[in-house]
C-alpha atoms as a PDB file:
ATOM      1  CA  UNK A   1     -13.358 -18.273   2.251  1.00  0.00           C
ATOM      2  CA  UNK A   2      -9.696 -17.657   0.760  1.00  0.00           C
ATOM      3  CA  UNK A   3      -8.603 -14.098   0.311  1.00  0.00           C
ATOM      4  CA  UNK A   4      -7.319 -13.458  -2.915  1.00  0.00           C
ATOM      5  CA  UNK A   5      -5.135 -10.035  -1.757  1.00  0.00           C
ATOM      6  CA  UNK A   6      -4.745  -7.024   1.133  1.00  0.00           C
ATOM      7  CA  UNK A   7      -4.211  -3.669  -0.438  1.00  0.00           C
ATOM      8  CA  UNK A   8      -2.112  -1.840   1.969  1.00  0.00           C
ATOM      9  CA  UNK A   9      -3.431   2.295   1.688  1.00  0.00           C
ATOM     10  CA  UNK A  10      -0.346   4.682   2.907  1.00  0.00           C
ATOM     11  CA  UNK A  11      -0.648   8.164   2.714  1.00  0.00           C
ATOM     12  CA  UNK A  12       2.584  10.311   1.014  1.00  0.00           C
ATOM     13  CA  UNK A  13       3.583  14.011   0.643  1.00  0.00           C
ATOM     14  CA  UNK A  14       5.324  13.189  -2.750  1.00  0.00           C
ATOM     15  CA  UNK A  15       3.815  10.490  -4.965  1.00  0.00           C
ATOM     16  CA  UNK A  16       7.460  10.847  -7.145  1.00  0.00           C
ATOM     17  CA  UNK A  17       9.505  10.337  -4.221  1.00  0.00           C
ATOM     18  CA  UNK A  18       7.413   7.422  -2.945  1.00  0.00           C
ATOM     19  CA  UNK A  19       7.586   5.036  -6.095  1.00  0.00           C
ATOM     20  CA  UNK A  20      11.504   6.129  -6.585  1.00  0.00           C
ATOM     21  CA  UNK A  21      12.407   4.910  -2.680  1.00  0.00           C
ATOM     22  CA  UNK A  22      10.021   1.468  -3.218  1.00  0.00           C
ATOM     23  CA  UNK A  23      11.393   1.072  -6.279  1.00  0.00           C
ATOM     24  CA  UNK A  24      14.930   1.071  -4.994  1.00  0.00           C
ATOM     25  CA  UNK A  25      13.823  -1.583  -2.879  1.00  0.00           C
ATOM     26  CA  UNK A  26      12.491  -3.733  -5.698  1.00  0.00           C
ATOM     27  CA  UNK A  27       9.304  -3.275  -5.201  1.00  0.00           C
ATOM     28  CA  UNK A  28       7.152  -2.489  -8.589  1.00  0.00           C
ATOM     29  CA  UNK A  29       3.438  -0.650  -9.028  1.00  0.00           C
ATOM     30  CA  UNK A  30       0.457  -1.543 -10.675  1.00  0.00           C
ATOM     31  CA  UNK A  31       0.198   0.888 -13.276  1.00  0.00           C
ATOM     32  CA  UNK A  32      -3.671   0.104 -13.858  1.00  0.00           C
ATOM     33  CA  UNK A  33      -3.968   1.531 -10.815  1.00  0.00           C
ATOM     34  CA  UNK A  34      -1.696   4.510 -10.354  1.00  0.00           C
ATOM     35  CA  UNK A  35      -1.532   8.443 -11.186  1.00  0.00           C
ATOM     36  CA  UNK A  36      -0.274  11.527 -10.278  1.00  0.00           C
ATOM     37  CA  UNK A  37      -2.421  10.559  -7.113  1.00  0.00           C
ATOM     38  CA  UNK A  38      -2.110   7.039  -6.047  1.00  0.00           C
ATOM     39  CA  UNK A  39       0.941   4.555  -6.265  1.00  0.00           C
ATOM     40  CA  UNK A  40       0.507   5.156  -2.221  1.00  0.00           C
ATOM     41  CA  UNK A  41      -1.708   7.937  -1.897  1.00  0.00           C
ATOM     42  CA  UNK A  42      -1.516  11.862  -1.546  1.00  0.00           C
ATOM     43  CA  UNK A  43      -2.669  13.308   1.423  1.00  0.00           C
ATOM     44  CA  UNK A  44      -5.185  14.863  -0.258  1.00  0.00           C
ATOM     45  CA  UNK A  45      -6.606  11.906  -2.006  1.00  0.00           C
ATOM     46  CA  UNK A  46      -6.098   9.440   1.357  1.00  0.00           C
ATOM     47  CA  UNK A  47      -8.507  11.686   3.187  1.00  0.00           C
ATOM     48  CA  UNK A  48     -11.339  11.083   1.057  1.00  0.00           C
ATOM     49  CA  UNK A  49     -10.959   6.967   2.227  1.00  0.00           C
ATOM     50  CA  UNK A  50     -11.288   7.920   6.013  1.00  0.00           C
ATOM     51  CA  UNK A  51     -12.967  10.721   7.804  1.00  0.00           C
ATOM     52  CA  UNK A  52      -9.989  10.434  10.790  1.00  0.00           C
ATOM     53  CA  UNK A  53      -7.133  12.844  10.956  1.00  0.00           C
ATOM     54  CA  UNK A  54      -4.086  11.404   8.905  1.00  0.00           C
ATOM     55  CA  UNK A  55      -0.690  10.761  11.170  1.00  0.00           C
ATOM     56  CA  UNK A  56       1.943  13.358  10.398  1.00  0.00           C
ATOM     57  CA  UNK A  57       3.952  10.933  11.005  1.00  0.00           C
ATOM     58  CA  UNK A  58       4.728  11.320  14.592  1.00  0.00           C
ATOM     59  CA  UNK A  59       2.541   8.752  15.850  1.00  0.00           C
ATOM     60  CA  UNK A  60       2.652   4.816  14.837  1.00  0.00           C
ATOM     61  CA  UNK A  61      -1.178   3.515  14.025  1.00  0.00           C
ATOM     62  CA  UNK A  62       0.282   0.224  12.099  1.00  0.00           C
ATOM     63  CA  UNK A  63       3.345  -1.354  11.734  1.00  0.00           C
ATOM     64  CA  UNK A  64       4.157  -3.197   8.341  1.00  0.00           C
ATOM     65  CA  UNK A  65       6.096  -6.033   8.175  1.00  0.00           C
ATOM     66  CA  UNK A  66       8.216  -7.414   4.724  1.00  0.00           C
ATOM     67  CA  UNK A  67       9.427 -11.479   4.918  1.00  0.00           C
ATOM     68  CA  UNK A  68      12.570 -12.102   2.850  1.00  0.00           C
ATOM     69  CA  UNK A  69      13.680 -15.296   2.720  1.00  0.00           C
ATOM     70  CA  UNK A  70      17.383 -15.394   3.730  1.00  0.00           C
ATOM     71  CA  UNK A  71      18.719 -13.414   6.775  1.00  0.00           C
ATOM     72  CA  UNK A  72      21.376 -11.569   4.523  1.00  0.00           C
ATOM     73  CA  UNK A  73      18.281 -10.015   2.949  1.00  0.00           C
ATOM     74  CA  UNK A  74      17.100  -8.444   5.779  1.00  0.00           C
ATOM     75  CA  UNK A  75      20.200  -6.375   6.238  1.00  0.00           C
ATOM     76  CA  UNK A  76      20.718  -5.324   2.610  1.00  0.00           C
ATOM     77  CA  UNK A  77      16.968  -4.349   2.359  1.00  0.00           C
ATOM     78  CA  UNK A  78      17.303  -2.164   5.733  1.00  0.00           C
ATOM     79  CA  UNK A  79      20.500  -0.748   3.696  1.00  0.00           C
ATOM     80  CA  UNK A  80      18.980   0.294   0.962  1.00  0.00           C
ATOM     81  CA  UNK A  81      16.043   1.822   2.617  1.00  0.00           C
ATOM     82  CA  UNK A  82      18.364   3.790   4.420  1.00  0.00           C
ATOM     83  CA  UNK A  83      20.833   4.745   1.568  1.00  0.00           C
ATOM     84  CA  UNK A  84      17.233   5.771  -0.319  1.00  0.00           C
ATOM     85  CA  UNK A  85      16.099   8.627   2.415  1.00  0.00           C
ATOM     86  CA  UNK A  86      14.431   6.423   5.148  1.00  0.00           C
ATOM     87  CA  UNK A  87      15.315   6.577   9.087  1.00  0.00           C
ATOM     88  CA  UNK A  88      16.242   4.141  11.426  1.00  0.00           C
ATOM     89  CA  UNK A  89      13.712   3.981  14.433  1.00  0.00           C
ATOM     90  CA  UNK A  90      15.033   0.159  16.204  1.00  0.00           C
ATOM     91  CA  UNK A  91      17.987  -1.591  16.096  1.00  0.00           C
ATOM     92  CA  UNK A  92      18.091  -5.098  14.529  1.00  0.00           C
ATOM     93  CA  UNK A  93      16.758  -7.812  16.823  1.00  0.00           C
ATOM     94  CA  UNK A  94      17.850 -12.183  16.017  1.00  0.00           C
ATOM     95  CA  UNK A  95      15.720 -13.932  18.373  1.00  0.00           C
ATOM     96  CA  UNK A  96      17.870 -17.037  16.884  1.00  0.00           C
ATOM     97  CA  UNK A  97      15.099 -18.233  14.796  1.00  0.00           C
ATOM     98  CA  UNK A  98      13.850 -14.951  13.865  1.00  0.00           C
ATOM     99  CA  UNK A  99      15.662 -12.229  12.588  1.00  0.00           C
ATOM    100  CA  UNK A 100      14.459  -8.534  12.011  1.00  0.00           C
ATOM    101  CA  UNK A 101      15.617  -4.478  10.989  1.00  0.00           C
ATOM    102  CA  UNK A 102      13.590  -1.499  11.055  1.00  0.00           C
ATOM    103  CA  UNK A 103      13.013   1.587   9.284  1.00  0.00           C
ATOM    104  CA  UNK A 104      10.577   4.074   8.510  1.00  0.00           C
ATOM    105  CA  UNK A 105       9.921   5.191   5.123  1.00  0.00           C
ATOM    106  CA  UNK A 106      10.162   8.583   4.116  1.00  0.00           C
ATOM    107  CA  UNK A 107       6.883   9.826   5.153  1.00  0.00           C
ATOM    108  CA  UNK A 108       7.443   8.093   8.569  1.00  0.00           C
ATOM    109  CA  UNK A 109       5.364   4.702   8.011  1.00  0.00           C
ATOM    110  CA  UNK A 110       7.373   2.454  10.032  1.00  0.00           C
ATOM    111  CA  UNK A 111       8.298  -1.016   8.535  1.00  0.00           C
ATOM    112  CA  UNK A 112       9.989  -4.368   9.875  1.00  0.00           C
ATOM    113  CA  UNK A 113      11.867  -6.881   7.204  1.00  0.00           C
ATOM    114  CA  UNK A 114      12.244 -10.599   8.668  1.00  0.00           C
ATOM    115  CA  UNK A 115      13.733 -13.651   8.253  1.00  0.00           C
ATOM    116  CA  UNK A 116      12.271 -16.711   9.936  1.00  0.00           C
ATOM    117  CA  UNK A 117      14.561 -19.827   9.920  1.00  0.00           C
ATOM    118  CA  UNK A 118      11.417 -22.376  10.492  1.00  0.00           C
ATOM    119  CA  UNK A 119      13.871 -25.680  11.368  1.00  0.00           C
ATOM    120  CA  UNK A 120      15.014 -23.381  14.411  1.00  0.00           C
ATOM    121  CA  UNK A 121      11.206 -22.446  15.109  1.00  0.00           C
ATOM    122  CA  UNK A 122       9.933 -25.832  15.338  1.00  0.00           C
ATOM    123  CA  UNK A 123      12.886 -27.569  17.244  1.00  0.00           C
ATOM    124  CA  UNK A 124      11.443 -25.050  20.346  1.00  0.00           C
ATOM    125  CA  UNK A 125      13.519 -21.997  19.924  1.00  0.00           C
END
């Protein structure tokens, strides 16, 4: 079996201010299948996928990681998150061959951005 995609479903509070802060980050929507509803989804419209309570943000059910490929990448993504109304929850980690920021987005889904230098990973680091 190969999977052909994962469809990631986050709830928002503002469907507006959800596609301007991903697009700052570069990120871009499949129109086909978005509305005044769903880019990420409502509230309202996320609770007819589940029938469990939807976080408030003030728990963490999932945590969403984004690979770029260059370390510098990491820190300018984190940047813009933050410039763009997101919060800072952890403080960058390098592990040497792996390098990561946090931030939660602005309806408290938290997210990591990495860089993993493989050369370092398989010499044993």
């Amino acid at each position: 079996m190969s999977i052909k995609a994962i469809y990631v479903n986050l709830p928002v509070k503002d469907v507006a201010k959800a596609r301007a802060f991903w697009t700052s980050l570069g990120f871009t929507f499949n129109e086909n299948f978005s509305d005044d509803k769903a880019i990420c989804l409502t509230h309202d419209f996320f609770s007819t996928f589940t029938n469990k309570p939807i976080s408030e943000g003030l728990t963490t059910q999932v945590l969403l990681a984004i690979a770029v490929e260059r370390k510098e990448q990491v820190d300018e993504m984190v940047k813009t998150a933050l410039d763009n109304g997101a919060t800072r929850y952890k403080q960058a980690v390098d592990h040497g061959w792996m390098y990561y920021d946090s931030f939660a987005d602005p309806d408290g889904h938290q997210w990591e951005v990495l860089f993993t230098d493989n050369a370092k990973l398989t010499q044993g680091n």
